[in-house]
Protein backbone atom coordinates (compact mmCIF):
# COMPACT_ATOMS: atom_id res chain seq x y z
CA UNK A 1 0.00 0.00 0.00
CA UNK A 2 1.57 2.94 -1.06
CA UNK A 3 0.92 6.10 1.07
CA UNK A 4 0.84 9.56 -0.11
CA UNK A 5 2.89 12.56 1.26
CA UNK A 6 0.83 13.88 4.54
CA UNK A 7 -1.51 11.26 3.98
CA UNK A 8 -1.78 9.90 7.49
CA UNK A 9 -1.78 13.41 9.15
CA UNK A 10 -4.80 14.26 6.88
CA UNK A 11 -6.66 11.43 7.93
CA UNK A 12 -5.91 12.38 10.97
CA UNK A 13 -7.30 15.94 10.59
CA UNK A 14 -10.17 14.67 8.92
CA UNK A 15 -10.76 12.22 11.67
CA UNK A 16 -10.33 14.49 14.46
CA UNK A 17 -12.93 16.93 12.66
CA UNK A 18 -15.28 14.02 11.84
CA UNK A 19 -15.73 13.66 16.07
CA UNK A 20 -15.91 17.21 16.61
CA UNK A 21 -19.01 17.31 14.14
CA UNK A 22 -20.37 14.17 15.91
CA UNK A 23 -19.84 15.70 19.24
CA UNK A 24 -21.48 19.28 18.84
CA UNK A 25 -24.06 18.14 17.06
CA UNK A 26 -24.99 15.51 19.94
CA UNK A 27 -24.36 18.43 22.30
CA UNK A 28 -27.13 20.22 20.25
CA UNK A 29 -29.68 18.10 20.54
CA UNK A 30 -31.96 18.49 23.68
CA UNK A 31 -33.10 14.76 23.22
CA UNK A 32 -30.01 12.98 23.85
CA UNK A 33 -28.49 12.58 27.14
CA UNK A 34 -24.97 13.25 27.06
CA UNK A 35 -23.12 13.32 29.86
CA UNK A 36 -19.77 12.85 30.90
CA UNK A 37 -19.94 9.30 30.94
CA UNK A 38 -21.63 8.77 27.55
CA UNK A 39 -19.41 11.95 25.76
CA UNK A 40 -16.89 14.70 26.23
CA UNK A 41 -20.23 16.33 25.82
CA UNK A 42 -18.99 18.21 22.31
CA UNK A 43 -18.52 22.15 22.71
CA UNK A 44 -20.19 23.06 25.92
CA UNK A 45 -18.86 20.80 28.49
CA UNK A 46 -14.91 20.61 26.65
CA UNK A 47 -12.05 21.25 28.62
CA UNK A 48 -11.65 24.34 25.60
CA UNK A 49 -14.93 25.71 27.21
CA UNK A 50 -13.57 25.52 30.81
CA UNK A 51 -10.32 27.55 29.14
CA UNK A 52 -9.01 30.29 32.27
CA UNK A 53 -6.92 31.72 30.18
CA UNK A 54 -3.15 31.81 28.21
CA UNK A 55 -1.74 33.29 31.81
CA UNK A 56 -3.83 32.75 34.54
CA UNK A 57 -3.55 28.61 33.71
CA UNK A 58 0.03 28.78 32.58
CA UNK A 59 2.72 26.98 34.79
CA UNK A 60 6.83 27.46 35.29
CA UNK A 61 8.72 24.47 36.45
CA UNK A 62 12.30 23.50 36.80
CA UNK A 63 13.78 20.16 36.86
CA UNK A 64 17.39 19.70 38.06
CA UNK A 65 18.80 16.54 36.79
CA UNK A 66 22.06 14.73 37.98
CA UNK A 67 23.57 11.90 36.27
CA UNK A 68 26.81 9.68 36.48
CA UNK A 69 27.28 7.07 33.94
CA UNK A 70 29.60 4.04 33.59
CA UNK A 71 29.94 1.39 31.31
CA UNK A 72 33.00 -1.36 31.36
CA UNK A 73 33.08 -2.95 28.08
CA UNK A 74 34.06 -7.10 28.53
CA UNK A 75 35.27 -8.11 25.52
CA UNK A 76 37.02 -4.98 23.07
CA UNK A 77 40.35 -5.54 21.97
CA UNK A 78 43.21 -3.27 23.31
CA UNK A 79 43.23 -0.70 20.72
CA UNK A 80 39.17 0.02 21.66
CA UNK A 81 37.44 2.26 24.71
CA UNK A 82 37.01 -0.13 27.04
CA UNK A 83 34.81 1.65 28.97
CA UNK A 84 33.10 5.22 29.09
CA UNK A 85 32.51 7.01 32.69
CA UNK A 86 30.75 10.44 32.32
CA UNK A 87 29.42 13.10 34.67
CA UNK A 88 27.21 15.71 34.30
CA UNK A 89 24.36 18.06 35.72
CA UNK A 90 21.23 19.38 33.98
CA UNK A 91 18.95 22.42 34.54
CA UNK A 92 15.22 22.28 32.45
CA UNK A 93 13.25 25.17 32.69
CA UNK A 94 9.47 24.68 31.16
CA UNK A 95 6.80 27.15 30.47
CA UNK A 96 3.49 25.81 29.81
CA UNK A 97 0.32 27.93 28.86
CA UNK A 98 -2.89 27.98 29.38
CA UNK A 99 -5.24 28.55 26.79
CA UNK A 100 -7.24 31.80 25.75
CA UNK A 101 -10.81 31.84 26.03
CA UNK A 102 -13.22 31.00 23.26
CA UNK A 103 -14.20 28.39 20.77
CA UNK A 104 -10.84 27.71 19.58
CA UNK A 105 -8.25 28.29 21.67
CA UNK A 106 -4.34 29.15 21.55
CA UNK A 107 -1.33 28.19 23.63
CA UNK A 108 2.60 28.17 23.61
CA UNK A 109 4.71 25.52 25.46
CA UNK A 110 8.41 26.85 25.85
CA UNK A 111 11.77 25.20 27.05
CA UNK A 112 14.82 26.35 27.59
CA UNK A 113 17.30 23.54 28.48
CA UNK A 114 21.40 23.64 29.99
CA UNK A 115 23.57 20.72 30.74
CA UNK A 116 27.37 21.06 32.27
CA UNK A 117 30.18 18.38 32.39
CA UNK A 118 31.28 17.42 35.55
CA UNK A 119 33.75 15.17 34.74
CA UNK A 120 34.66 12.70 31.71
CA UNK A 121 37.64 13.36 29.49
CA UNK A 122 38.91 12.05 25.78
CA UNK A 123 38.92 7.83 26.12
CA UNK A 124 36.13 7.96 28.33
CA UNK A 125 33.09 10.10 26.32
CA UNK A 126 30.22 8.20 24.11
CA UNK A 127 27.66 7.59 26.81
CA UNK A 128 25.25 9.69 25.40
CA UNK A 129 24.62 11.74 28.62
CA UNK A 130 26.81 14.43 26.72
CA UNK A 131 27.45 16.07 22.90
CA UNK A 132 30.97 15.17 21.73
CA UNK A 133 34.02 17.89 22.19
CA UNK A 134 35.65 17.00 19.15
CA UNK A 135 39.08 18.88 19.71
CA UNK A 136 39.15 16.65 23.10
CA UNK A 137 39.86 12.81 21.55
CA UNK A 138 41.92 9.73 22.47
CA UNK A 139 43.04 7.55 20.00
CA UNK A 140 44.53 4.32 20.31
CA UNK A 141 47.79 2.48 19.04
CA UNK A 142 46.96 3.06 15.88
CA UNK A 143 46.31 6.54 16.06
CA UNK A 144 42.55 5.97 15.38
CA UNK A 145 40.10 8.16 17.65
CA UNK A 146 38.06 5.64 19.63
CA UNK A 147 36.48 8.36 22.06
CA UNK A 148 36.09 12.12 22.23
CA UNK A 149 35.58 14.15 25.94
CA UNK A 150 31.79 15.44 26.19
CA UNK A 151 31.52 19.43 26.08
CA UNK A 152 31.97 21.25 29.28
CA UNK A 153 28.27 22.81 28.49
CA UNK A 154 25.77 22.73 26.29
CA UNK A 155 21.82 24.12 26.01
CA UNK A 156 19.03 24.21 23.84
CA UNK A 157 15.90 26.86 23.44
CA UNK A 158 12.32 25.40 22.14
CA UNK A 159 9.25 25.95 22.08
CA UNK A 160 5.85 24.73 20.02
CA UNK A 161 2.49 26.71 19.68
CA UNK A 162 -0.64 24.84 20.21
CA UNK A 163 -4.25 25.14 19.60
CA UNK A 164 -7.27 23.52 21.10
CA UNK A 165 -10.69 22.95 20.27
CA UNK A 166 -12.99 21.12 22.64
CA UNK A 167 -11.05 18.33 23.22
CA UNK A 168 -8.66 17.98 20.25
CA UNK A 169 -5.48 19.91 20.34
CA UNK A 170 -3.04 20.60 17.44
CA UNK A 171 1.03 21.34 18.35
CA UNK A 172 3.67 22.72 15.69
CA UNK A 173 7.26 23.04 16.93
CA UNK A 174 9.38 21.09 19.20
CA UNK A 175 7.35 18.16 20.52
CA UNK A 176 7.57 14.80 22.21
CA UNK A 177 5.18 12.55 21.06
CA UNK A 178 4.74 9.09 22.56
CA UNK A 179 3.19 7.01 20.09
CA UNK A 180 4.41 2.95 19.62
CA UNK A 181 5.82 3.64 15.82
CA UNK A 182 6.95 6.67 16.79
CA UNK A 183 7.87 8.63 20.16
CA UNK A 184 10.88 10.32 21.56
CA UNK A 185 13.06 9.23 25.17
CA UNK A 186 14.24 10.65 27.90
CA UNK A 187 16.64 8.33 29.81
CA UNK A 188 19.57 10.86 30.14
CA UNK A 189 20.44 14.64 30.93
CA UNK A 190 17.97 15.98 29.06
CA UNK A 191 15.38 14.77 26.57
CA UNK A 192 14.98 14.58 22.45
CA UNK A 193 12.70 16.53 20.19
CA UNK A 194 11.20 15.92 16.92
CA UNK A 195 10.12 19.09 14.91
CA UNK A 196 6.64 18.66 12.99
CA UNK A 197 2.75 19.16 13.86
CA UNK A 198 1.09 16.44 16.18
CA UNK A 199 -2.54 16.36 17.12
CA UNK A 200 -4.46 14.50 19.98
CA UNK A 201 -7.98 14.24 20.08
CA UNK A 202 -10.44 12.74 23.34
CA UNK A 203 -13.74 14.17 21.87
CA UNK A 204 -15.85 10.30 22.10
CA UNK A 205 -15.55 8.78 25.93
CA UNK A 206 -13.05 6.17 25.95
CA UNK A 207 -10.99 6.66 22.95
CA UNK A 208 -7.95 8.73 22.14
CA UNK A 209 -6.46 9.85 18.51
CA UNK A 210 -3.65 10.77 18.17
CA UNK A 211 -0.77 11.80 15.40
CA UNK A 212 1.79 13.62 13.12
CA UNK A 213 4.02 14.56 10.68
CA UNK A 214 7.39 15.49 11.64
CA UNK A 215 10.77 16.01 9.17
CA UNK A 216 13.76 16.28 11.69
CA UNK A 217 14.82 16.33 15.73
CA UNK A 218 17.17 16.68 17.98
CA UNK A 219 18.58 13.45 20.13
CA UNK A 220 19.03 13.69 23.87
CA UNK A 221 23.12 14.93 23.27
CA UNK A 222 22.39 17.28 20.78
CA UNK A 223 21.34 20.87 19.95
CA UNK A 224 21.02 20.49 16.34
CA UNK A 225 17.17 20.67 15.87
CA UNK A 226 17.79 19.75 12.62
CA UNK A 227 19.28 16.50 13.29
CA UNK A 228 18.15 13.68 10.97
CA UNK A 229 15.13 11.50 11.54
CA UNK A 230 16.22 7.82 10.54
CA UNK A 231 16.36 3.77 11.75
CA UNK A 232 18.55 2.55 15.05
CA UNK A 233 19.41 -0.32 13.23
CA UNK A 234 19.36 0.31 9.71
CA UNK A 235 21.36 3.69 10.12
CA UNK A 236 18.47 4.58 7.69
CA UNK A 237 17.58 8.34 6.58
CA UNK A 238 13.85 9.37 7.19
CA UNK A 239 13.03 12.64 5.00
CA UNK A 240 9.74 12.43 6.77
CA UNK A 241 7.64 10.30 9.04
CA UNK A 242 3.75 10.52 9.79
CA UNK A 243 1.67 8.48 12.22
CA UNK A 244 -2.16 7.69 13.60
CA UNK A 245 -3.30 5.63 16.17
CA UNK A 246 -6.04 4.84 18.52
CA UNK A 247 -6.37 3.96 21.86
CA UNK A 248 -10.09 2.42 23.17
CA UNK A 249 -11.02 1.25 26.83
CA UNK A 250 -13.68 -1.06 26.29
CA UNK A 251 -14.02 -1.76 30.14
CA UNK A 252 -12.42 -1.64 33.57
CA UNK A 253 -10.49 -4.34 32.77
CA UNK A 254 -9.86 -4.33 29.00
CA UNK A 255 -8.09 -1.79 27.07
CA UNK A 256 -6.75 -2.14 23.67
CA UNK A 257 -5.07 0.32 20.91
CA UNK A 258 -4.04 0.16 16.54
CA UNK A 259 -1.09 2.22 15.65
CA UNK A 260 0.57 2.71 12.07
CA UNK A 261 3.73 5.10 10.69
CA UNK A 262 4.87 5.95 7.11
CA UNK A 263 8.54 6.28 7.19
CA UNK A 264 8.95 7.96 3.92
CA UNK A 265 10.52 5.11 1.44
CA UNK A 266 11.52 2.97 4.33
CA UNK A 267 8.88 1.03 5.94
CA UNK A 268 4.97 0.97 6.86
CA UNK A 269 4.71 -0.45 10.39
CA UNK A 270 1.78 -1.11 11.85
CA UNK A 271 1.54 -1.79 16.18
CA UNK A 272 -1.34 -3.55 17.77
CA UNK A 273 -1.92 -3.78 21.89
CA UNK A 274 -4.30 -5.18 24.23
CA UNK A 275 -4.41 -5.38 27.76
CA UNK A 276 -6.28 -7.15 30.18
CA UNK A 277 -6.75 -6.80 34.19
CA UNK A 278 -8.03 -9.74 36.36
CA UNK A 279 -8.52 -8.93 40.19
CA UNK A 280 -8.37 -11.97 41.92
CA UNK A 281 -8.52 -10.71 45.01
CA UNK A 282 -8.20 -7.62 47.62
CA UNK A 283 -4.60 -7.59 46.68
CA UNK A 284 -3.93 -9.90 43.96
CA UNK A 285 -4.21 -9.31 40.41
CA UNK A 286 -3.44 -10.36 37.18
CA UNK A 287 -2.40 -8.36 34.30
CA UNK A 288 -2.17 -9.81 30.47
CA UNK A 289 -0.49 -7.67 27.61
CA UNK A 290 0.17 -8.54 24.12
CA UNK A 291 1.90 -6.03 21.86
CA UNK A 292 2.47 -6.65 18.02
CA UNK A 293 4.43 -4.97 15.49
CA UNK A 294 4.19 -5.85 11.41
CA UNK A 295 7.23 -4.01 9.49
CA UNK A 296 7.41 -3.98 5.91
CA UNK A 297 9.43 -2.12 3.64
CA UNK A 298 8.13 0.65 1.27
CA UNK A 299 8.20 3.31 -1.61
CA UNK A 300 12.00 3.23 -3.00
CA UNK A 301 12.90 0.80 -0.06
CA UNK A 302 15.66 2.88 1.03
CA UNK A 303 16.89 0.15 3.60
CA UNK A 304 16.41 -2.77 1.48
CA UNK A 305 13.95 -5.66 1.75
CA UNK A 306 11.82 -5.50 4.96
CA UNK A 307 9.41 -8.41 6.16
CA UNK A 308 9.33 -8.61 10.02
CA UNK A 309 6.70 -9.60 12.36
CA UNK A 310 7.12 -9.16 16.14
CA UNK A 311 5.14 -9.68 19.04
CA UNK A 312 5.49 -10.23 22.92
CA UNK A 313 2.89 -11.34 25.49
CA UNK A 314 3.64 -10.60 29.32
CA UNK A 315 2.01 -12.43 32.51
CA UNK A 316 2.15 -9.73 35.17
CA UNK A 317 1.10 -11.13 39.08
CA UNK A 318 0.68 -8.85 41.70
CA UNK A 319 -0.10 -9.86 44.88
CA UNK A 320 0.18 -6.91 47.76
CA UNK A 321 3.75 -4.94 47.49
CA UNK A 322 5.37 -7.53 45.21
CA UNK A 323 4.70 -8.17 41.28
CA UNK A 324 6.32 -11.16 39.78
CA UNK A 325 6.42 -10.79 35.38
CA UNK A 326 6.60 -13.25 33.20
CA UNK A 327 7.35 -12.76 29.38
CA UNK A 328 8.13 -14.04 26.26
CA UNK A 329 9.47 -11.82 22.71
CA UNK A 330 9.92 -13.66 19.24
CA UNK A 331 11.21 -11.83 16.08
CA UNK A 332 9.94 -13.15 12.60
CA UNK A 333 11.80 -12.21 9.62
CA UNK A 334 15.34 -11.55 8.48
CA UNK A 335 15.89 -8.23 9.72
CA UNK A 336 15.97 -6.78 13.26
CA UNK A 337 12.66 -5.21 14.70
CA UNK A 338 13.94 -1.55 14.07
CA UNK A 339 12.52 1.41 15.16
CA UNK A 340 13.23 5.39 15.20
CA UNK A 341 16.17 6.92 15.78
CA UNK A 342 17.20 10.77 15.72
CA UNK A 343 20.82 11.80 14.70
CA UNK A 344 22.92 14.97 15.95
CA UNK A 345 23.54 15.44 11.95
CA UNK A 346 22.13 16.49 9.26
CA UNK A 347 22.40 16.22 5.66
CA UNK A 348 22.33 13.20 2.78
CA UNK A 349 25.44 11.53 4.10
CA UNK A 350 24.21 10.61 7.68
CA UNK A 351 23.16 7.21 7.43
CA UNK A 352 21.60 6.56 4.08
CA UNK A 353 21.19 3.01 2.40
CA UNK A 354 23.46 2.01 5.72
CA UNK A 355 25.80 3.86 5.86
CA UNK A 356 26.77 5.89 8.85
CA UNK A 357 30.21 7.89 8.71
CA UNK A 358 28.61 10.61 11.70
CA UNK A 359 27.57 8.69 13.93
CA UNK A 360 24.55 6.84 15.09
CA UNK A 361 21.20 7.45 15.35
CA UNK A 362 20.22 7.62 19.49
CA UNK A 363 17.44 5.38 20.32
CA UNK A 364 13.92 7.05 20.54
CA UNK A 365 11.06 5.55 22.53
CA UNK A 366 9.19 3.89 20.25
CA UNK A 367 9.29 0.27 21.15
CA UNK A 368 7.11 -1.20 23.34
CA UNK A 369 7.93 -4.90 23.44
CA UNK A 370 8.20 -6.05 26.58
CA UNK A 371 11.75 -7.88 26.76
CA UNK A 372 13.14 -4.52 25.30
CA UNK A 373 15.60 -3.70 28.28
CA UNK A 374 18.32 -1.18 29.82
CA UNK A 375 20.97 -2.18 26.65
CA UNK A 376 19.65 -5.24 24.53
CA UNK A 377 16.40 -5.20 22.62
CA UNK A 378 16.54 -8.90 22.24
CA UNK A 379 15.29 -8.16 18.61
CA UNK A 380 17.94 -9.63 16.37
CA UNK A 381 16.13 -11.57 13.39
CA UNK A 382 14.56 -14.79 14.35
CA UNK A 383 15.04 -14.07 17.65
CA UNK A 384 12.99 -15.66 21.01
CA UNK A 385 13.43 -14.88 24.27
CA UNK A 386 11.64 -14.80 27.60
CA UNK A 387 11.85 -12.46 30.42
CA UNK A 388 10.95 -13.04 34.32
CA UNK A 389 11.03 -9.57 36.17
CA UNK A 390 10.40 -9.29 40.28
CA UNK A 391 8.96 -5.45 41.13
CA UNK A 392 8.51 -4.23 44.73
CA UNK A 393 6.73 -1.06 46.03
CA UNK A 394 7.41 -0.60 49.50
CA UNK A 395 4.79 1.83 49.96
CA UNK A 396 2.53 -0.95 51.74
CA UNK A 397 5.70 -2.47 53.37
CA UNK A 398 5.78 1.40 55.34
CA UNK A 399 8.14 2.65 53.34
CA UNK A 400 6.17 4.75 50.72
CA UNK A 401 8.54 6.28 47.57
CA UNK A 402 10.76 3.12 47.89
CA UNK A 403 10.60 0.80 45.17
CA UNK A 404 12.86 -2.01 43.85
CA UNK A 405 13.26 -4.24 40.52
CA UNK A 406 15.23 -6.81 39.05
CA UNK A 407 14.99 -8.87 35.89
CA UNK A 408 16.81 -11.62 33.74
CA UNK A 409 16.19 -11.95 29.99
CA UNK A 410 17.68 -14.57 27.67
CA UNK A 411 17.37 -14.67 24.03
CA UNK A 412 18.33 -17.07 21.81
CA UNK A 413 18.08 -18.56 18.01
CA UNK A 414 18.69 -15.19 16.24
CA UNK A 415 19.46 -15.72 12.67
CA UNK A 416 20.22 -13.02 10.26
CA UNK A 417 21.38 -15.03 7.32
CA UNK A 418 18.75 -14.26 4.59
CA UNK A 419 18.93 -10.30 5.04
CA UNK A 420 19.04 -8.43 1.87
CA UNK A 421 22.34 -8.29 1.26
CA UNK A 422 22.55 -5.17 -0.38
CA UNK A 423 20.23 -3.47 1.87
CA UNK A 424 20.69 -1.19 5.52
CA UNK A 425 20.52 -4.76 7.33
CA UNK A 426 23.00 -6.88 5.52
CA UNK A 427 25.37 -6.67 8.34
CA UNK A 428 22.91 -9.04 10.19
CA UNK A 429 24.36 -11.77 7.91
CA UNK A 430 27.04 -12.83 10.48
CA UNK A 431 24.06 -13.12 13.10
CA UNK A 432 23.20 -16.84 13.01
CA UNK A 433 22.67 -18.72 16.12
CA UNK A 434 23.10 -15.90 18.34
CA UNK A 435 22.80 -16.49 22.18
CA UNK A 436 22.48 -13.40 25.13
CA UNK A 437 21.46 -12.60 28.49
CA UNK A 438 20.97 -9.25 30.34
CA UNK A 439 20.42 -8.90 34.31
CA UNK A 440 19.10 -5.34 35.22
CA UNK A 441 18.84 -4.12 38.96
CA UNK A 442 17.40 -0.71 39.86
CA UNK A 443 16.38 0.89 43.32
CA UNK A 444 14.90 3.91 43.53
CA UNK A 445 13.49 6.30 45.97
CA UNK A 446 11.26 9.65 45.89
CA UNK A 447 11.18 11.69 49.42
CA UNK A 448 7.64 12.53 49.94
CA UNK A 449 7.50 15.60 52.47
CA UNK A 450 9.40 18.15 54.04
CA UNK A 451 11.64 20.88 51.87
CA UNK A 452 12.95 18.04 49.96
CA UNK A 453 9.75 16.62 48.55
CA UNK A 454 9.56 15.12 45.40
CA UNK A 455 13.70 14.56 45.38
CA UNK A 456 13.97 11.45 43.64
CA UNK A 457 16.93 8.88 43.38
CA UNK A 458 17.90 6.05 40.99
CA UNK A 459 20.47 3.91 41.08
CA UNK A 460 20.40 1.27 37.74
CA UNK A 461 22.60 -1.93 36.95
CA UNK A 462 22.83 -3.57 33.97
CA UNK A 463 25.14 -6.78 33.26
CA UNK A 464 24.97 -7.96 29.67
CA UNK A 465 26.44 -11.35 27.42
CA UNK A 466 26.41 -12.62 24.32
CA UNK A 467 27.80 -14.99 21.79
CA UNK A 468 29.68 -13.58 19.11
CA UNK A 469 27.15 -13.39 17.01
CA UNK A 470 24.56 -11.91 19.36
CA UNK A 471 27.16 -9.00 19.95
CA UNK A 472 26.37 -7.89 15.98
CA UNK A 473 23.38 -7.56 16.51
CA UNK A 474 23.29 -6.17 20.62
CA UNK A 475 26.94 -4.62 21.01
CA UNK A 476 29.58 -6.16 23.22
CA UNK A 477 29.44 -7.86 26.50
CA UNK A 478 29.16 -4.98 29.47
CA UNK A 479 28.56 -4.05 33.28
CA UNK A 480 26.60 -0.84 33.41
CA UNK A 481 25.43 1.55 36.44
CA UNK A 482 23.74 4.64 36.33
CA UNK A 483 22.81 6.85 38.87
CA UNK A 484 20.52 9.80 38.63
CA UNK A 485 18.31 12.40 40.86
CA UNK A 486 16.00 14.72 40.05
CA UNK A 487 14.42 17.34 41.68
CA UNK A 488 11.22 19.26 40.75
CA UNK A 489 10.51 22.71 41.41
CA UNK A 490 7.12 23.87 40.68
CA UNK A 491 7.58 28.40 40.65
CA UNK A 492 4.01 28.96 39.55
């Protein structure tokens, strides 16, 4: 199926307008009842109606961020980094608006982000926590650079305007969608940015719309806003990317959502969910997801031939403070399950038809299979693997903002053989038979009164192996910690 430019976003648009039609019109119409529970009640009852205005319901917060990163590579050869150890502190500042009064009402969300090394020099840089200082590199024996030191400081300004309309709002500029085919991450300093338009829409009780069109980004280490859009895997290009989905709750206990992406002359992927709660008790319940992903190549097939199928299904048991997971991932088809990634470069040469002399692309947030974990995806091709996880919150153990995970995932059978070999995955030819484990540990703690509430702490630990030919695919064997706080401060 071949999609036309800003085709999905004008479906979207369409679709979006198509429920604010329904929804005045019901709200019209003495002889229906429609209230909350039945509609957003169109018009008159919309959050857009309830507007206070673009100051009086605007907000200023700042979020100080702290984070030390180390990584110990197992298995590099001497003339490689064999591990990267950086340092540094963060300082967000977001405005939010409110909305002016009216039928259709207009907004402004603003940002203006800082970061500053605290330590981490040439030989020890990469970790993604900060932009590379290029005049600040180690090189090895044979006088190739292998790391560079991150910059002593770097920031970034933003900002997107929005407008609303009873319950559907519209955003242009600097945005962070969260959508399964495509969403950004923020699991360092400070987070990434896609530039384009995004709408959401709640006008019908129960369901939520939502999607976009965006053309570039910036990744978490970067201030280039015009940074490329393109695959983690494939080191891909993306000139542009749109998106819809849909989210329904058919019940207290079942939820369910369908989700599809055009990545311009790359790939049509298409993400189903559902989820499921069963209370089987005061304190025990049981919860049942199932997330699928279909990936196929499309328009000038930019990263060669794609056919891949990938699902997971997760048993989740909670019984009072303690939650015991159970999962298993498989990956059909002879390329990775690959998903967006946003570049700190721009331009034709970053990462077209697999190639990748910049750099790569930093991971964004838009995979939602459940064995996907701190450093391996477990999503080489032909890839299963199965995941038991142990969660406690120590809130009903009398120690409320104390919580606690661990979790061990093995993968195996990954076989990359039949990629196209002269497409963006034919390095996944030496994956065959590929074997890998990861063990992740994290504590972490939020202080819940007094001056310091809301300080939160987390400590992470990540151990990963693999074959040789898992490594391809995953990277090399590693022990990983992080450790982060973060405090909120709330000025209006």
């Amino acid at each position: 199926m071949q999609m036309n430019k800003c085709s999905l976003l004008a479906l979207a648009i369409a679709l979006a307008t198509t429920q604010l039609g329904y929804a005045a019109e019901v709200a019209n119409d003495d002889s229906k009842d429609i209230g909350p529970e039945l509609l957003a009640q169109g018009m008159e009852g919309s959050s857009q109606a309830q507007a206070k205005g673009f100051i009086e319901d605007s907000h200023l917060t700042l979020l100080s961020r702290n984070m030390a990163y180390y990584k110990n590579f197992r298995n590099t050869d001497a003339d490689s980094q064999n591990y990267r150890n950086e340092w540094g502190q963060a300082e967000m500042l977001t405005f939010t608006s409110g909305y002016t009064q009216g039928t259709v009402g207009f907004g402004l969300d603003a940002f203006a982000n800082g970061a500053v090394r605290l330590s981490g020099g040439g030989g020890t840089g990469g970790s993604s926590i900060l932009p590379s200082n290029n005049s600040h590199c180690a090189e090895n024996a044979l006088g190739e650079t292998i790391s560079c030191q991150g910059q002593d400081a770097y920031g970034m300004v933003g900002g997107a305007l929005k407008v609303r309309i009873s319950e559907t709002e519209i955003k242009a500029g600097d945005l962070n969608p969260q959508s399964p085919v495509f969403g950004t991450w923020d699991g360092y300093l400070m987070p990434a940015h896609t530039n384009g338009v995004m709408f959401s829409s709640n006008e019908i009780k129960d369901l939520a719309l939502q999607g976009g069109h965006f053309t570039s980004g910036n990744n978490e280490n970067s201030t280039n806003r015009s940074g490329n859009l393109g695959t983690i895997y494939g080191y891909t290009r993306v000139d542009r990317a749109d998106y819809i989905g849909g989210d329904y709750t058919f019940s207290e206990s079942l939820s369910g959502g369908l989700h599809a992406s055009d990545y311009e002359d790359v790939w049509h992927q298409y993400y189903a969910d559902l989820y499921h709660f069963w209370a089987l008790g005061e304190d025990t319940s049981l919860l049942t997801s199932i997330n699928y992903y279909k990936t196929d190549d499309a328009g000038d097939s930019r990263a060669g031939e794609i056919n891949n199928d990938s699902f997971s299904v997760a048993l989740a048991l909670t019984t009072g403070a303690h939650t015991f997971t159970l999962a298993h991932q498989r990956i059909k088809g002879d390329t990775p399950f690959d998903y967006l990634g946003i570049s700190g470069f721009s331009g034709a040469d970053n990462g077209v038809n697999g190639a990748n002399p910049l750099g790569a692309y930093n991971g964004g947030g838009s995979i939602w299979l459940a064995n996907s974990s701190q450093w391996s995806d477990f999503n080489a091709p032909g890839e299963k693997s199965y995941k038991l996880q142990y969660d406690l919150d120590a809130s009903s153990l009398g120690v409320p903002g104390l919580s606690f995970m661990m979790r061990y995932v093995m993968g195996k059978d990954s076989d990359g053989s039949g990629a196209d070999p002269l497409g963006a995955y034919a390095w996944e030819a030496g994956v065959v038979d590929g074997k890998e484990w990861e063990r992740d540990i994290q504590v972490a703690y939020v202080v819940q009164e007094g001056a310091a509430k809301g300080l939160a702490f987390k400590l992470r630990q990540a151990t990963y192996r693999g074959n040789s030919a898992a490594n391809i695919n995953a990277g090399a064997d590693n022990d990983e910690v992080r450790f982060s706080t973060e405090y909120p401060l709330e000025i209006f």
